[in-house]
Protein backbone atom coordinates (compact mmCIF):
# COMPACT_ATOMS: atom_id res chain seq x y z
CA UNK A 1 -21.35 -28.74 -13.89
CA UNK A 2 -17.63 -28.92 -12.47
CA UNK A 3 -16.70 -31.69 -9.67
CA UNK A 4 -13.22 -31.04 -9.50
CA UNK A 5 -12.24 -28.07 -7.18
CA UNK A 6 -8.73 -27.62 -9.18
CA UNK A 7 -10.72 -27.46 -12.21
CA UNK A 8 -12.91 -25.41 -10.94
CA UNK A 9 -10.59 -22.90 -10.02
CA UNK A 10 -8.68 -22.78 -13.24
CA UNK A 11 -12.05 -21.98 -14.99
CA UNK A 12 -13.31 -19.24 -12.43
CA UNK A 13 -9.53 -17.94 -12.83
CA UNK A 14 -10.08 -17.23 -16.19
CA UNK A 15 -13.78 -16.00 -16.00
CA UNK A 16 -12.30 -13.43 -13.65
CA UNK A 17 -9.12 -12.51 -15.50
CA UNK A 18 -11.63 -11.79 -18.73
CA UNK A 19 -13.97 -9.53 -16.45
CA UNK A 20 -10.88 -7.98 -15.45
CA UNK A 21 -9.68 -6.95 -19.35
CA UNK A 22 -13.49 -5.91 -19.89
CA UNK A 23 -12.37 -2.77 -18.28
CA UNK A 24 -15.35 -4.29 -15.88
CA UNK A 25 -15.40 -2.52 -11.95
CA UNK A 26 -13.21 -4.93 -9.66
CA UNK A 27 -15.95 -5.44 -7.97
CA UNK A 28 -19.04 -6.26 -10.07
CA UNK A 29 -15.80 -8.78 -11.20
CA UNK A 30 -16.03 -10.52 -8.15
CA UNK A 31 -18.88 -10.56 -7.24
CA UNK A 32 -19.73 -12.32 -11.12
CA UNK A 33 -16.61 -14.93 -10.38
CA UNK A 34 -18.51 -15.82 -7.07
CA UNK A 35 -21.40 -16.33 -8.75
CA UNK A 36 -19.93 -18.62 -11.47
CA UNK A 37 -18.47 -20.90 -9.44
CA UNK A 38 -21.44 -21.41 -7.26
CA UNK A 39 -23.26 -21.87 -10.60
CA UNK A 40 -20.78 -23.96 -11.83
CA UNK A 41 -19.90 -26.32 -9.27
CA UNK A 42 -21.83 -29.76 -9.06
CA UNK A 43 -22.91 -29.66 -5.01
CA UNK A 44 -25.95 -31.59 -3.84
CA UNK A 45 -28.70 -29.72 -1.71
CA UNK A 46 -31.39 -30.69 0.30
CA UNK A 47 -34.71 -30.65 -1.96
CA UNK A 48 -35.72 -27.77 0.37
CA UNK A 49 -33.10 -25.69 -0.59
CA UNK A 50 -32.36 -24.60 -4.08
CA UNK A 51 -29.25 -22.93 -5.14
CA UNK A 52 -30.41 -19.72 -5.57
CA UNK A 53 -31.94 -20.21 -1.71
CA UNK A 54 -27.55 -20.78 -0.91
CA UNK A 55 -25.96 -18.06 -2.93
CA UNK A 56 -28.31 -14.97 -1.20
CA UNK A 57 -27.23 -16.82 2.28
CA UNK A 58 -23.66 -16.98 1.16
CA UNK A 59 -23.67 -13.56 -0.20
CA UNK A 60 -25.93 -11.94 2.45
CA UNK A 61 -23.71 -13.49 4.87
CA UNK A 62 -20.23 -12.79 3.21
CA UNK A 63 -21.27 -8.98 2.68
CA UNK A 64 -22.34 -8.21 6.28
CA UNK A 65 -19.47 -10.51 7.68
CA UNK A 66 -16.99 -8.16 5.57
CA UNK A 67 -18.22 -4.34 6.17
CA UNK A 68 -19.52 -4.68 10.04
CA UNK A 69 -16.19 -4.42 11.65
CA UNK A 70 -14.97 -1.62 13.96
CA UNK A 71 -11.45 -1.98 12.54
CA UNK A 72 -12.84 -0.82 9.29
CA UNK A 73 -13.86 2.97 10.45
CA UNK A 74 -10.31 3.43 10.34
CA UNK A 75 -10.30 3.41 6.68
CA UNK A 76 -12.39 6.75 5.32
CA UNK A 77 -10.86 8.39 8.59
CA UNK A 78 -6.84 7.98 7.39
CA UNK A 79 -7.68 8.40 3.71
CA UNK A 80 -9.91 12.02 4.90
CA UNK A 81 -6.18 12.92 6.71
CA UNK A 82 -4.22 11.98 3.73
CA UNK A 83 -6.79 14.15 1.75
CA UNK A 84 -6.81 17.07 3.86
CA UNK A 85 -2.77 17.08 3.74
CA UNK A 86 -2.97 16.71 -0.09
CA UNK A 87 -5.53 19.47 -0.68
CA UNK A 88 -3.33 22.03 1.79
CA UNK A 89 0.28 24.05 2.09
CA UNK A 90 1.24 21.75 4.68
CA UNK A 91 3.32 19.25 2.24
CA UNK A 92 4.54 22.57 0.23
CA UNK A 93 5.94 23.67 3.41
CA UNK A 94 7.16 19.84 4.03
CA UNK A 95 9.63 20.21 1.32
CA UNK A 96 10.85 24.18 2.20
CA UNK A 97 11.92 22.54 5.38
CA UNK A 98 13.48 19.66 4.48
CA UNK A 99 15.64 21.37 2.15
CA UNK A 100 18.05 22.95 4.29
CA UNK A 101 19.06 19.74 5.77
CA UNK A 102 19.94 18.13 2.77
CA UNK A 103 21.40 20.56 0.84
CA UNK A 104 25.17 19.06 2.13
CA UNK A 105 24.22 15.34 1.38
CA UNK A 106 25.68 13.22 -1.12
CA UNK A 107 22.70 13.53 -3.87
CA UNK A 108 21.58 16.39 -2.37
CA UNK A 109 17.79 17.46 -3.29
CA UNK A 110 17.32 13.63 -4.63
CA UNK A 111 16.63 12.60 -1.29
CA UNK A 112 13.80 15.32 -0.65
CA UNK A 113 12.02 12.86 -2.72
CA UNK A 114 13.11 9.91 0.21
CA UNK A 115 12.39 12.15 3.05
CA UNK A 116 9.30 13.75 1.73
CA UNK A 117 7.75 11.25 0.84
CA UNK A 118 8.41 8.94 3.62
CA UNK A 119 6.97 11.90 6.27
CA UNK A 120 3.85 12.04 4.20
CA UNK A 121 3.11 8.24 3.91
CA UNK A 122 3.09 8.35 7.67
CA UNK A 123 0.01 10.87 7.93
CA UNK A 124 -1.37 9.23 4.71
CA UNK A 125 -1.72 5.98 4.41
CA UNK A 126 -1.88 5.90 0.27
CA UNK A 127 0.84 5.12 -2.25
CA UNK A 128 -1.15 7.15 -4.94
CA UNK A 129 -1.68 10.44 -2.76
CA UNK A 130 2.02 10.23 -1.43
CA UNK A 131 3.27 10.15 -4.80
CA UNK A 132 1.20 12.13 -6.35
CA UNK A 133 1.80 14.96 -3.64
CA UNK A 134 5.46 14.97 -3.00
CA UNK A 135 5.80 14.85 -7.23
CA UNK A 136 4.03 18.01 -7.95
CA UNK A 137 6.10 19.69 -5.69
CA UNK A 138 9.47 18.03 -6.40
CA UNK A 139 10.05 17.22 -9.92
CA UNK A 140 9.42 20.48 -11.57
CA UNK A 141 11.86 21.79 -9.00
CA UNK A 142 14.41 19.22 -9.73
CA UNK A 143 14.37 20.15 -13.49
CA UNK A 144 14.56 23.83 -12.65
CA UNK A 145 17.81 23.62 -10.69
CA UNK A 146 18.88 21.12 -13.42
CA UNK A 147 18.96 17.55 -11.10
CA UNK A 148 18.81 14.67 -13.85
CA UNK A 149 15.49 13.46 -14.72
CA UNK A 150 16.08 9.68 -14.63
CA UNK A 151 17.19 9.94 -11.20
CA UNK A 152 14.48 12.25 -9.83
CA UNK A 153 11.69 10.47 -11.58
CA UNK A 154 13.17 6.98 -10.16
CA UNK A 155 13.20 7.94 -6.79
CA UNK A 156 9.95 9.62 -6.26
CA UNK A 157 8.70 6.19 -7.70
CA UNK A 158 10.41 4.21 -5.73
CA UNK A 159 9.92 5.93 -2.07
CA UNK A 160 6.58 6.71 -3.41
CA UNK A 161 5.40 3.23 -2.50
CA UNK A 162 6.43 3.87 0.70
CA UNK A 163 2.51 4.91 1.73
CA UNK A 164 1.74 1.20 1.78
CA UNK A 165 4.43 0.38 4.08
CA UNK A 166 5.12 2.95 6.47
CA UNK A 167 1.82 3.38 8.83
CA UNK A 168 -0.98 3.97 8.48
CA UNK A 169 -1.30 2.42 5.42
CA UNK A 170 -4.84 1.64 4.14
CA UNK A 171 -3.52 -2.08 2.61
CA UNK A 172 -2.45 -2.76 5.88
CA UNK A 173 -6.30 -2.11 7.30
CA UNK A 174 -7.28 -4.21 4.55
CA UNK A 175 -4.99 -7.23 5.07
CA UNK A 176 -5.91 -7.02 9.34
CA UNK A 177 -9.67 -6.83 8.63
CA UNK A 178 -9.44 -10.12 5.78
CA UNK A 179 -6.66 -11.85 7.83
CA UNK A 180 -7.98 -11.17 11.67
CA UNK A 181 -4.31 -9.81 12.13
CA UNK A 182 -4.26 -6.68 14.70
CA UNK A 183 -3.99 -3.40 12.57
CA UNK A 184 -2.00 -1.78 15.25
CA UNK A 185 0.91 -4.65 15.65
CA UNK A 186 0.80 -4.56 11.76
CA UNK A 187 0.77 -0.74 11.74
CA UNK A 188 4.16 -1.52 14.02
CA UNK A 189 5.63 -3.92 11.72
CA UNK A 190 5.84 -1.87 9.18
CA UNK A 191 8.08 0.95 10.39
CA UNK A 192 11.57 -0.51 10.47
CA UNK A 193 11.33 -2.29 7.33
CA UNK A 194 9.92 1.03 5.99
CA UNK A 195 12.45 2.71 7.27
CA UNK A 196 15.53 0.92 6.21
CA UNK A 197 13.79 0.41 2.91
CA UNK A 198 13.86 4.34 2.75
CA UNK A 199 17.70 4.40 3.95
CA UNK A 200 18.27 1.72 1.29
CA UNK A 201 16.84 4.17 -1.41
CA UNK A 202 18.74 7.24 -0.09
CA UNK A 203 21.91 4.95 0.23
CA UNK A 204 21.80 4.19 -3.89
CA UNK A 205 21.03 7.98 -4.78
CA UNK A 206 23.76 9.16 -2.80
CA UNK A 207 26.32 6.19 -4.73
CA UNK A 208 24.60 6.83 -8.04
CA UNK A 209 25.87 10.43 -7.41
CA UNK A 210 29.09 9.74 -6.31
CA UNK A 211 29.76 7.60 -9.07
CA UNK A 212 28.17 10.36 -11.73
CA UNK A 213 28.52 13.67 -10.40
CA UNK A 214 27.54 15.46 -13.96
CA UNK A 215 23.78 14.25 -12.24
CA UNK A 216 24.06 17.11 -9.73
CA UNK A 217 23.94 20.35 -10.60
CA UNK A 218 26.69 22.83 -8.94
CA UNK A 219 25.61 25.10 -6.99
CA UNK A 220 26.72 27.41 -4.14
CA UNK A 221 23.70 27.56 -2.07
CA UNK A 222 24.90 27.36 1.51
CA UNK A 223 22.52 27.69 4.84
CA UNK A 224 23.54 28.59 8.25
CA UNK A 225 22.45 26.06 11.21
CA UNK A 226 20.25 29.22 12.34
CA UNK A 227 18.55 28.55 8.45
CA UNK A 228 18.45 25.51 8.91
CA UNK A 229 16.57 25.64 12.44
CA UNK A 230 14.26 28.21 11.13
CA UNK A 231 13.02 25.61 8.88
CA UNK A 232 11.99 22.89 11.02
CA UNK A 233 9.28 25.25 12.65
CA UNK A 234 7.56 23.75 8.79
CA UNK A 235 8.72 20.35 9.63
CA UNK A 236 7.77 19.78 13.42
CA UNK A 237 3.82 19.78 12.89
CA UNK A 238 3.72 16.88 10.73
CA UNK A 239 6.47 15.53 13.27
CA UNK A 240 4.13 16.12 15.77
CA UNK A 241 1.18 14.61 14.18
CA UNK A 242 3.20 11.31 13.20
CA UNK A 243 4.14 10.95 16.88
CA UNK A 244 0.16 11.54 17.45
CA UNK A 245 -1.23 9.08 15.34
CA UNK A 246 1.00 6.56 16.23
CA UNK A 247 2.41 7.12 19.38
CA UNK A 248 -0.84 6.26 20.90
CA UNK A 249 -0.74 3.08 19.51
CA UNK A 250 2.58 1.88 20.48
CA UNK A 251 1.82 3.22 23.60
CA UNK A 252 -1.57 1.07 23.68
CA UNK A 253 -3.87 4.55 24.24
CA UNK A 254 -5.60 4.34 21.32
CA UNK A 255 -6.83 1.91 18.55
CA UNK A 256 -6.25 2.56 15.28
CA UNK A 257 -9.82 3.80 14.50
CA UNK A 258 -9.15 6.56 17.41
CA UNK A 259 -5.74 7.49 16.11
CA UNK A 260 -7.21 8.11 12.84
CA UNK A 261 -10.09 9.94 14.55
CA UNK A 262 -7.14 11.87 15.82
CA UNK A 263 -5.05 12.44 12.90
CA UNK A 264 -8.15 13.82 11.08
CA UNK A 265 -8.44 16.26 13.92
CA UNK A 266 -4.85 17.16 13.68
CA UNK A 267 -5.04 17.47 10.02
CA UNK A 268 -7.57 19.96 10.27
CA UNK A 269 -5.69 22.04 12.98
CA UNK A 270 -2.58 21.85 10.89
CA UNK A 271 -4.51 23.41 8.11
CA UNK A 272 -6.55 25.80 9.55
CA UNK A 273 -3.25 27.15 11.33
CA UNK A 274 -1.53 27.23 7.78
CA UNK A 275 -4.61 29.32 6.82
CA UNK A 276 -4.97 26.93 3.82
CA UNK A 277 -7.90 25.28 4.66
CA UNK A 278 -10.51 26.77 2.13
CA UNK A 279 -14.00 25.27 1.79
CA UNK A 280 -13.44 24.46 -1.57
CA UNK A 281 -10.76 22.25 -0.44
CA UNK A 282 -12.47 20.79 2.46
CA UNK A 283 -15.72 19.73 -0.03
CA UNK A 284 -13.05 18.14 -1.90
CA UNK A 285 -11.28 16.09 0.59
CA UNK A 286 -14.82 14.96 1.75
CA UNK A 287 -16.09 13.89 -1.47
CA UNK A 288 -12.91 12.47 -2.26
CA UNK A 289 -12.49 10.67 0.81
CA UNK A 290 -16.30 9.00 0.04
CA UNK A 291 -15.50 7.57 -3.36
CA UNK A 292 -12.14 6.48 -2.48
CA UNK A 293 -13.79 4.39 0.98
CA UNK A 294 -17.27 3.37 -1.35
CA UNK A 295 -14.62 1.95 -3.83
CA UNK A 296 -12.69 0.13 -1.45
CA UNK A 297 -15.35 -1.31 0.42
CA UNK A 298 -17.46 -2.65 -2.61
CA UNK A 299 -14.17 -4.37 -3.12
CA UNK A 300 -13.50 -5.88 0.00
CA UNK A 301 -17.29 -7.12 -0.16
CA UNK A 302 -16.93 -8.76 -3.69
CA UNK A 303 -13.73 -10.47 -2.35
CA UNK A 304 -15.61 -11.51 0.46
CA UNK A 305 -18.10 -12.88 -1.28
CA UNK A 306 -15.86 -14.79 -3.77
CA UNK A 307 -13.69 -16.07 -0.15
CA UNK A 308 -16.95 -17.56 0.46
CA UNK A 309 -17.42 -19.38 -2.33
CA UNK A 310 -13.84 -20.61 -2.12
CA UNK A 311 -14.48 -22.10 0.81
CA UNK A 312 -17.66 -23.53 0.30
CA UNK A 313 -16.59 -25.70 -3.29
CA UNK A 314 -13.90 -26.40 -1.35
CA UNK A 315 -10.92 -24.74 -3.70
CA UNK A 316 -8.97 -23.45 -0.82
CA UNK A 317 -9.05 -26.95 0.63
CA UNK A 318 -7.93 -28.61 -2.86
CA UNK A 319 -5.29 -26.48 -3.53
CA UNK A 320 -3.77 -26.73 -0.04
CA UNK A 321 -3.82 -30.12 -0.36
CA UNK A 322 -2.16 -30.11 -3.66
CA UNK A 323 0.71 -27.74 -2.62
CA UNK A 324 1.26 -29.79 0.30
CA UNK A 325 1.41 -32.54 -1.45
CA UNK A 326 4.22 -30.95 -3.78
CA UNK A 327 6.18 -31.18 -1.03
CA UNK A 328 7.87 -27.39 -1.67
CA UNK A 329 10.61 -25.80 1.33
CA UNK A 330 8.73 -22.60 2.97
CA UNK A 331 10.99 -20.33 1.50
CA UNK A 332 10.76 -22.86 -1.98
CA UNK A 333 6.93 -21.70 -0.88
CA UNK A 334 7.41 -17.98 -0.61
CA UNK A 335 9.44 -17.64 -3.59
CA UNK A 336 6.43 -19.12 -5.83
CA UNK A 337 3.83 -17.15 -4.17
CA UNK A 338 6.42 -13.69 -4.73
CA UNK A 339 6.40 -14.27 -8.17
CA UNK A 340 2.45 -14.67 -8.37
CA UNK A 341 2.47 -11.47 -6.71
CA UNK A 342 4.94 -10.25 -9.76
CA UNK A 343 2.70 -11.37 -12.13
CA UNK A 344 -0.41 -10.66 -10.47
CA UNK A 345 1.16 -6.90 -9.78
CA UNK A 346 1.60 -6.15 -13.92
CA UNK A 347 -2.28 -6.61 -14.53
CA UNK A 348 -4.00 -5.64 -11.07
CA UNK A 349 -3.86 -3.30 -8.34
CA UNK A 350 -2.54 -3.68 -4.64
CA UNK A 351 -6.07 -3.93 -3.09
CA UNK A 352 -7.48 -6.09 -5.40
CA UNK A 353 -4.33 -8.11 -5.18
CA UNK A 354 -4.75 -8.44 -1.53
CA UNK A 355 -8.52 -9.35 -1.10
CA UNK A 356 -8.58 -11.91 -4.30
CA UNK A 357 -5.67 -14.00 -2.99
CA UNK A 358 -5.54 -13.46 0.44
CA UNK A 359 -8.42 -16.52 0.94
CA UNK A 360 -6.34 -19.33 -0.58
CA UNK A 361 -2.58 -18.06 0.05
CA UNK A 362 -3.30 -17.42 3.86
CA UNK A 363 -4.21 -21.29 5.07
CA UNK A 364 -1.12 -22.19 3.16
CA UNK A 365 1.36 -19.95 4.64
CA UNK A 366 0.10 -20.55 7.94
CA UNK A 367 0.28 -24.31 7.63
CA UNK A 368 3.79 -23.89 6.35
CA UNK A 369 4.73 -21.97 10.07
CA UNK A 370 4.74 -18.69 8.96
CA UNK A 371 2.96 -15.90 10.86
CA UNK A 372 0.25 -14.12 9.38
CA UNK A 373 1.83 -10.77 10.98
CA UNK A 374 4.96 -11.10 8.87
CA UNK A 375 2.90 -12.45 6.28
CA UNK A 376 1.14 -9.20 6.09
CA UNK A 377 4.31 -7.20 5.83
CA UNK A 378 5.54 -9.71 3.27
CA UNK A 379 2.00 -9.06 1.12
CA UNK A 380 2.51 -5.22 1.44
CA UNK A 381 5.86 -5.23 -0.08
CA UNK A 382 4.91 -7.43 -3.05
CA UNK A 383 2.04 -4.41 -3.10
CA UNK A 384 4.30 -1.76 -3.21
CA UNK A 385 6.14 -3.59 -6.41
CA UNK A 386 2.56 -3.97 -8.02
CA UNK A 387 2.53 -0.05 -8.15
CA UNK A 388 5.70 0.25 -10.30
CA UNK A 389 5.73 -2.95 -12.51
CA UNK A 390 4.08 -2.52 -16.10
CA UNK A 391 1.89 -2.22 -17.41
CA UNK A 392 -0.62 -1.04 -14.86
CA UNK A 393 1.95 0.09 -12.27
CA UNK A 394 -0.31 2.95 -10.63
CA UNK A 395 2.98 5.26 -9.57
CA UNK A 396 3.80 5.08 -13.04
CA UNK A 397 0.59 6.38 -14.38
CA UNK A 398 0.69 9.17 -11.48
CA UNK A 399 4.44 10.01 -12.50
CA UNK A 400 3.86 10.25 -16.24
CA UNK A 401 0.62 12.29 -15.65
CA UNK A 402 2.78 14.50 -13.28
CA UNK A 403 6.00 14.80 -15.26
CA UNK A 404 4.98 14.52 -18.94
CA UNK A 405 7.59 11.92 -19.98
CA UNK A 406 6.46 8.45 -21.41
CA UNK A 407 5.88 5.30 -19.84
CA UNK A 408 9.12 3.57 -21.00
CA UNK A 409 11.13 6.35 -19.58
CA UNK A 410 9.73 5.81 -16.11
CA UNK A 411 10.19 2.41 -15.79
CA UNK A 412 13.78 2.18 -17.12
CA UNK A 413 14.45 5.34 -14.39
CA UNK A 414 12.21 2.96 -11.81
CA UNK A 415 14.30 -0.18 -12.29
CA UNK A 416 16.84 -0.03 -9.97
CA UNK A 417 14.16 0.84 -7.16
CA UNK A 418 12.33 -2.41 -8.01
CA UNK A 419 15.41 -4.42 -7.26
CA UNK A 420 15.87 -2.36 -4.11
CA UNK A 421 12.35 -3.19 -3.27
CA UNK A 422 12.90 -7.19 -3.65
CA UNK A 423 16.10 -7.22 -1.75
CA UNK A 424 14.18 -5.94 0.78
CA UNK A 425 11.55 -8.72 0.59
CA UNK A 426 14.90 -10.87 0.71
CA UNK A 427 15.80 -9.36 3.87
CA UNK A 428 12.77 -9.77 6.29
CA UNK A 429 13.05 -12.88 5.20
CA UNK A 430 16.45 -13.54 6.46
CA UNK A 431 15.95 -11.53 9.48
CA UNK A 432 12.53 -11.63 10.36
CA UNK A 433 12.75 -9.68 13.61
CA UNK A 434 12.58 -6.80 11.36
CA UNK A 435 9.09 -7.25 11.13
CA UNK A 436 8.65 -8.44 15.01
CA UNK A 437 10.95 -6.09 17.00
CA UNK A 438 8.85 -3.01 17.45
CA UNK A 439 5.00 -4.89 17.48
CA UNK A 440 6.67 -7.29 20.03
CA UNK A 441 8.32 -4.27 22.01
CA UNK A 442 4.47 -2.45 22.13
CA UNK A 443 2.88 -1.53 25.41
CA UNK A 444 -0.42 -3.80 26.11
């Protein structure tokens, strides 16, 4: 038996981290770390109540406490949307559209990858499908036209990640349901600093062009404005349906469970109009769209159950105390916990990422003034990094099954995104009111 919280913790750390290289499910992971360290950890009980009597409470408790929220319907709703665009023509014709515009850019067709994928985050909400979806449509048509392959691989990874950050993003539901934050001011918070982190991206293809031209092809394809307006008449649906989803919630209309209600209605319409809606596709996106949600939710509940146990040895307590006690700046603070996201990003996922550490970082971040709503924002980026860091960078697995090349290829072509990425977690630091302007400017 274990007295010492701290000690405690260091133990159950590396129960969990073994579970994890097991190649055991996330969740079965924590749910077995929870019940270590109520196993482990020397508490005294009434002689009524045995220990066994405690951990059903605390895990009938934590798993009820965890799934029965409202917020939460929002979650199989914007992943059936994202799976319904996926499964369609309507992100082929995404990319037919876009390419008029940028065919006189600096970089030219690189920034499809930008553009694309930063339109289909917002009617997504996945990094996975976003990447996965604006790849199998862009980098075979890079290599045709003879774009280099560093440079198209690196920026589909990079903007990729962009379906955590720009709304709706599924990590974002996650963090507001675990955190109490409200999904539709964090849904807000996300668009400028997705945005600028997209302009960011385009900015470096466009000087990484400029600087090596021999990395776009020549070519004397030329389009008319009439071309060009021809082609948003593939563009302005999923304009539409952005402005749909979330102009209801800026607007205070709808919550985010009814916008996603909405987009899934919108989804369909787009894809019956497309005549691309086949039922083969539509059993897909459903089943799909069940083990995707039964995945994430048997996650959230084994994180829940673990944030339980946290609480209840009273690790989230000692280790406040001790970090307090180290006296550390809050940015001194921020920078420790970003690299634990680094770290934590090479050998986990985003959304177990989120759920494990949320619990004990949250009470600390709070008590050193900052706001769980940038925070959350904060988190999300460190998420998006997770997804291109080796070695189990997610995007990177997606990219090499999608382009054939190997793993050390991708991330030396990824690099330069990942330091976009951080400066970017540098600069809502500096100027928070990235984060605040929009949720702050939304109608109650």
């Amino acid at each position: 038996m274990i007295s010492d919280p701290l000690i405690l913790a260091l133990v159950l750390l590396g129960i969990m981290f073994a579970l994890l290289l097991s190649s055991m499910w996330i969740g079965f992971a924590l749910f077995a770390t929870g019940f270590a360290g109520l196993l482990l950890y020397d508490v005294t009980l009434p002689p009524t109540i045995s220990i066994w009597d405690r951990i059903a409470q605390i895990l009938a408790n934590s798993i009820w406490n965890s799934l029965n929220s409202w917020a939460l319907a929002a979650l199989p709703l914007f992943i059936l949307m994202g799976e319904l665009l996926y499964r369609t023509a309507i992100s082929t014709r995404l990319m037919n559209a876009l390419t008029p515009w940028l065919s006189n850019v600096p970089g030219r067709l690189y920034h499809i990858n930008v553009a694309a994928c930063s339109l289909f985050a917002a009617v997504s909400g996945s990094s996975a499908a976003t990447t996965a979806t604006v790849g199998k449509i862009t980098l075979k048509e890079l290599r045709r036209r003879g774009y280099d392959k560093r440079l198209a691989i690196g920026s589909l990874a990079g903007a990729g990640t962009l379906g955590f950050l720009i709304p709706p993003s599924l990590i974002m539901i996650i963090y507001g349901v675990l955190s109490d934050t409200s999904i539709g001011r964090l849904f807000m918070a996300g668009i400028l600093p997705g945005l600028v982190l997209a302009g960011m991206y385009s900015l470096y293809i466009a000087i990484a062009c400029l600087l090596r031209p021999e990395a776009v092809p020549a070519s004397d394809e030329r389009y008319t404005m009439r071309q060009r307006l021809v082609a948003l008449k593939d563009l302005l649906p999923v304009v539409l349906l952005i402005i749909l989803v979330l102009g209801g919630i800026y607007a205070g209309l709808t919550t985010p469970t009814e916008a996603a209600a909405i987009g899934v209605l919108g989804a369909l319409g787009l894809a019956l109009v497309s005549g691309s809606l086949t039922r083969t596709a539509l059993t897909e996106s459903l089943l799909s769209t069940v083990k995707t949600t039964a995945m994430i939710c048997f996650i959230i509940a084994g994180a829940a159950f673990m944030s339980q146990m946290v609480g209840f040895v009273g690790i989230t307590r000692s280790v406040s105390q001790y970090i307090t006690a180290l006296e550390l700046s809050p940015y001194m603070l921020l920078l420790v916990l970003g690299l634990m996201y680094l770290l934590l990003g090479m050998i986990l996922d985003g959304i177990s990422i989120v759920v494990m550490t949320l619990p004990i970082v949250l009470p600390i971040v709070v008590l050193a003034g900052f706001d769980p709503l940038w925070f959350g924002i904060f988190v999300v980026i460190m998420v998006e990094l997770s997804q291109i860091t080796p070695p189990v960078g997610f995007s990177i697995f997606v990219i090499q099954f999608i382009s054939r090349e190997d793993v050390g290829t991708i991330f030396k072509a990824t690099f330069p995104f990942f330091l976009i990425t951080v400066f970017m977690v540098v600069l809502i630091t500096v100027f928070p009111e990235l984060v605040f302007y929009l949720p702050n400017k939304m109608l109650r």
